[in-house]
Protein backbone atom coordinates (compact mmCIF):
# COMPACT_ATOMS: atom_id res chain seq x y z
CA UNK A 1 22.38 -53.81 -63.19
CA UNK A 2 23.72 -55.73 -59.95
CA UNK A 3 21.58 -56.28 -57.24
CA UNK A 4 24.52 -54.89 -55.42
CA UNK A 5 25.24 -52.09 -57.23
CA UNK A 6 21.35 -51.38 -57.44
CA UNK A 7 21.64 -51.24 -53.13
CA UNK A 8 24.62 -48.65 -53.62
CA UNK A 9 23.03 -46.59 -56.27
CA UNK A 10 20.12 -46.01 -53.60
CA UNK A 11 21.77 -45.71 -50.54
CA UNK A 12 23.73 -42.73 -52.64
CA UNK A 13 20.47 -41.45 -53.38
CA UNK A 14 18.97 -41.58 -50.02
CA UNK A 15 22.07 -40.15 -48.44
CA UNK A 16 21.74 -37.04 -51.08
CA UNK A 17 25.26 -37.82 -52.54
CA UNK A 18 25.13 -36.52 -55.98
CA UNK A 19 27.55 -38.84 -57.71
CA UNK A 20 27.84 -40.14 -61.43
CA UNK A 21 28.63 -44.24 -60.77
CA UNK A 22 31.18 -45.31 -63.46
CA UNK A 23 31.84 -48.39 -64.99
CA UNK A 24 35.54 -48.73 -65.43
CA UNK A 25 36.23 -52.95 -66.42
CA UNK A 26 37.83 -55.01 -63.48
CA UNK A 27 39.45 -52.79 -60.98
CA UNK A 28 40.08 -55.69 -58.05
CA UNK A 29 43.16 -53.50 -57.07
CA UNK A 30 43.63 -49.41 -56.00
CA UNK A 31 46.14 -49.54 -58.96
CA UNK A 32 43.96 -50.88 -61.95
CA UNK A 33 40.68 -48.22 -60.86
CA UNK A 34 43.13 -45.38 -60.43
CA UNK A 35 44.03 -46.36 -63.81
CA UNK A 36 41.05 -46.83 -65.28
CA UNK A 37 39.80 -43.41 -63.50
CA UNK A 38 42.95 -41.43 -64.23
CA UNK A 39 43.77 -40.77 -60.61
CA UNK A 40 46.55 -41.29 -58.14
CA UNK A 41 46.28 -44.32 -56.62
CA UNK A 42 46.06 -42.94 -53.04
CA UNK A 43 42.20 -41.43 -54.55
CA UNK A 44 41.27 -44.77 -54.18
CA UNK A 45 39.66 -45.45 -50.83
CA UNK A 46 40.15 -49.24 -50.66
CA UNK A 47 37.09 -51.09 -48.41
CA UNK A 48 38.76 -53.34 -46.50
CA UNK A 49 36.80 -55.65 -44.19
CA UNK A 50 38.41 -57.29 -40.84
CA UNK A 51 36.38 -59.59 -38.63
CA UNK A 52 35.93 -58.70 -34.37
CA UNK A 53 37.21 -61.74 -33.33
CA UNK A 54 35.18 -61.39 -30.20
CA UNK A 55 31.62 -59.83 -31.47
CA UNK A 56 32.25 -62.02 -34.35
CA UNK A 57 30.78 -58.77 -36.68
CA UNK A 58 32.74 -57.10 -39.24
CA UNK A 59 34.16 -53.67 -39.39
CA UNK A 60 35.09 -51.67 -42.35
CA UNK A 61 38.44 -49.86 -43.03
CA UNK A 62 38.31 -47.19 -45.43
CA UNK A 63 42.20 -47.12 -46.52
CA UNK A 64 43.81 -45.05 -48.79
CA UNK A 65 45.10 -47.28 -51.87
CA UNK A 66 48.67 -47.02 -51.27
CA UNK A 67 48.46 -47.48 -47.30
CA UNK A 68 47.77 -51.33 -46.08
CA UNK A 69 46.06 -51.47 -42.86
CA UNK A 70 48.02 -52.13 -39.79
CA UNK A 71 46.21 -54.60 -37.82
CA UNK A 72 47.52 -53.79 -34.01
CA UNK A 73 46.54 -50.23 -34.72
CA UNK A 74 43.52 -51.53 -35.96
CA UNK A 75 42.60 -53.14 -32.94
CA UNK A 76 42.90 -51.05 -31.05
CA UNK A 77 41.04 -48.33 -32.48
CA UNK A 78 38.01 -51.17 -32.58
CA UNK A 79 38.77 -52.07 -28.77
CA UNK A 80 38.71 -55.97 -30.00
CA UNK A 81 41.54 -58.09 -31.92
CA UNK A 82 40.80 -58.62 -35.38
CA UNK A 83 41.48 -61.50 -37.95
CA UNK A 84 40.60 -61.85 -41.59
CA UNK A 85 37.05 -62.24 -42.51
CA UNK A 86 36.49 -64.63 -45.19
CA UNK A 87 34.35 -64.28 -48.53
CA UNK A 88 31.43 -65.92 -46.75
CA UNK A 89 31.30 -63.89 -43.90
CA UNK A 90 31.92 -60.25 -45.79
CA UNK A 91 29.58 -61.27 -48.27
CA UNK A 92 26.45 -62.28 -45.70
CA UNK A 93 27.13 -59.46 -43.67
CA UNK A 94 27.95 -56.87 -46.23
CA UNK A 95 26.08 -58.62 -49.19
CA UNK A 96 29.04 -57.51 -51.40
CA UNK A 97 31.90 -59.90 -52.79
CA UNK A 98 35.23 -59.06 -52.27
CA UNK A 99 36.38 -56.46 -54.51
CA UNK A 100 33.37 -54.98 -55.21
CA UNK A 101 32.50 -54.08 -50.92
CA UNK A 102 31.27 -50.05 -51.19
CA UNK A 103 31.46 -47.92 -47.89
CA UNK A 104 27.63 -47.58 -48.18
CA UNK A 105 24.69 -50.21 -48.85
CA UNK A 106 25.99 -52.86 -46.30
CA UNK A 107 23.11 -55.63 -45.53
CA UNK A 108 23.79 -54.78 -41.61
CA UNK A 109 25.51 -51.71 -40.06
CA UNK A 110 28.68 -51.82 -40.02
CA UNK A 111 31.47 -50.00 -37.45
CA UNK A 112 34.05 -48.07 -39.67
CA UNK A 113 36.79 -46.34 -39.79
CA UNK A 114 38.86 -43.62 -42.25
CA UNK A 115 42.02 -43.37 -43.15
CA UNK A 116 43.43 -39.36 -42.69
CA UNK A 117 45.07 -40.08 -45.54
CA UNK A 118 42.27 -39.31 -47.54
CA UNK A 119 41.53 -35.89 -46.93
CA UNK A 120 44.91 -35.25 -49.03
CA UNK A 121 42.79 -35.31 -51.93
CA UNK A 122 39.94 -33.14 -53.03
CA UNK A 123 38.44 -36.20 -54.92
CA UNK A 124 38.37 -40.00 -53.59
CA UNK A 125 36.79 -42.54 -55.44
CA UNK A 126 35.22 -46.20 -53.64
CA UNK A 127 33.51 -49.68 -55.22
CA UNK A 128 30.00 -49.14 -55.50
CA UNK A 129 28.95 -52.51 -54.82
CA UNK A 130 31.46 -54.75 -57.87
CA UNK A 131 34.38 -54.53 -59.02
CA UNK A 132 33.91 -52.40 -62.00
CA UNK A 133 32.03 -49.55 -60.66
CA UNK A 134 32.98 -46.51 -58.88
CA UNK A 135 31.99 -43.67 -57.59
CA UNK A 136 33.82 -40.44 -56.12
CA UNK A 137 32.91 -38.03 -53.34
CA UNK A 138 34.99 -35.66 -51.20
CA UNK A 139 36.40 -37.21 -48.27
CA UNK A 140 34.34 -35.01 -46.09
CA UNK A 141 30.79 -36.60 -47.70
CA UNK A 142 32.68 -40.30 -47.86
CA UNK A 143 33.10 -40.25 -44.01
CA UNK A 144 29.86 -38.94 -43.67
CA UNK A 145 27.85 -41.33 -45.81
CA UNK A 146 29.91 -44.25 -43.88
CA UNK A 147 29.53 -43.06 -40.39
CA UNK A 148 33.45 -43.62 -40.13
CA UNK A 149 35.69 -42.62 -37.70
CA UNK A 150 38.67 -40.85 -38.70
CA UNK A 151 41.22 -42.56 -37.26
CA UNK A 152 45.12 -44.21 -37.83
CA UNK A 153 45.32 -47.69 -38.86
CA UNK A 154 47.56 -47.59 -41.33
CA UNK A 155 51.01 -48.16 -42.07
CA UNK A 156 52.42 -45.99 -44.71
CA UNK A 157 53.71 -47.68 -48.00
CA UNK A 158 56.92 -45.82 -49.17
C-alpha cells in the first residue's frame, strides 16, 4: 500500500467515514473511474488543485466530473486570482501526484470548495490518494470531511 493512500485510509478513519477504498486500475479521468465504478460520470468528484497567486498556497476544487472549473468564478469565491499549480507544488503541499489528489489527507490544510452539483447524487466517489483507488461517501459527509465550501465555480458541460 501507498504511502499516500495509507494517509487517506487514516484520515477516513479518524474522520469516522465508514468507506470500503476500491482499487479500480488507472482512472486519471472522471470518465475511466465512473467506468470502472459503474457510475455516472458526474459521481465523480474530480480534486482539482489551483494555486493563490498571491498567498502562493493551494486551494482545492471539488468538481463534479462533467463540470470544468471556471476560473473567474473561482476567484472570486477564493478572494485571490488563481493560476495553475504545477506537479511540484500540488505534490509538496498536498503530498499527492496529480491524479491521485483525495479531498482528505493533504500534507497542509488546504481551503476548499464544492461543487452543488454534487448533491444531485446520493453517492459520489473521490481519489483516495492514486489514481486507482476510490472511495465514495454522500456529498453531505464529502463536504464535511473536506471542510469545503459549497459554492459555484463551475461552468456546466452540455
Amino acid at each position: 500500500m501507498s504511502k499516500s493512500l495509507k494517509r487517506v485510509a487514516a484520515a477516513l478513519d479518524a474522520l469516522n467515514v465508514e468507506t470500503e477504498i476500491k482499487e479500480v486500475g488507472q482512472a486519471l479521468t472522471a470518465a475511466a473511474a465512473a467506468d470502472a465504478l459503474g457510475c455516472k460520470i458526474d459521481q465523480i468528484a474530480n480534486s482539482i488543485i489551483l494555486l493563490g497567486l498571491e498567498s502562493g498556497r493551494t486551494k482545492l476544487f471539488l468538481t463534479s466530473g462533467a463540470n470544468r472549473v471556471d476560473i473567474e468564478k473561482a476567484a472570486r469565491a477564493v478572494g485571490e486570482p488563481l493560476g495553475k499549480a504545477n506537479a511540484a507544488i500540488i505534490r509538496a503541499q498536498t503530498g499527492f501526484a496529480i491524479g491521485g489528489v483525495a479531498p482528505v489527507g493533504h500534507l497542509q490544510e488546504i481551503d476548499a470548495w464544492m461543487d452543488p452539483h454534487l448533491f444531485n447524487f446520493p453517492q459520489i466517489y473521490a481519489a483516495a490518494g492514486t489514481p486507482r483507488h476510490l472511495f465514495g461517501t454522500v456529498p453531505q459527509v464529502m463536504q464535511r470531511i473536506s471542510g469545503s465550501q459549497l459554492t459555484d465555480f463551475v461552468e456546466i458541460s452540455k
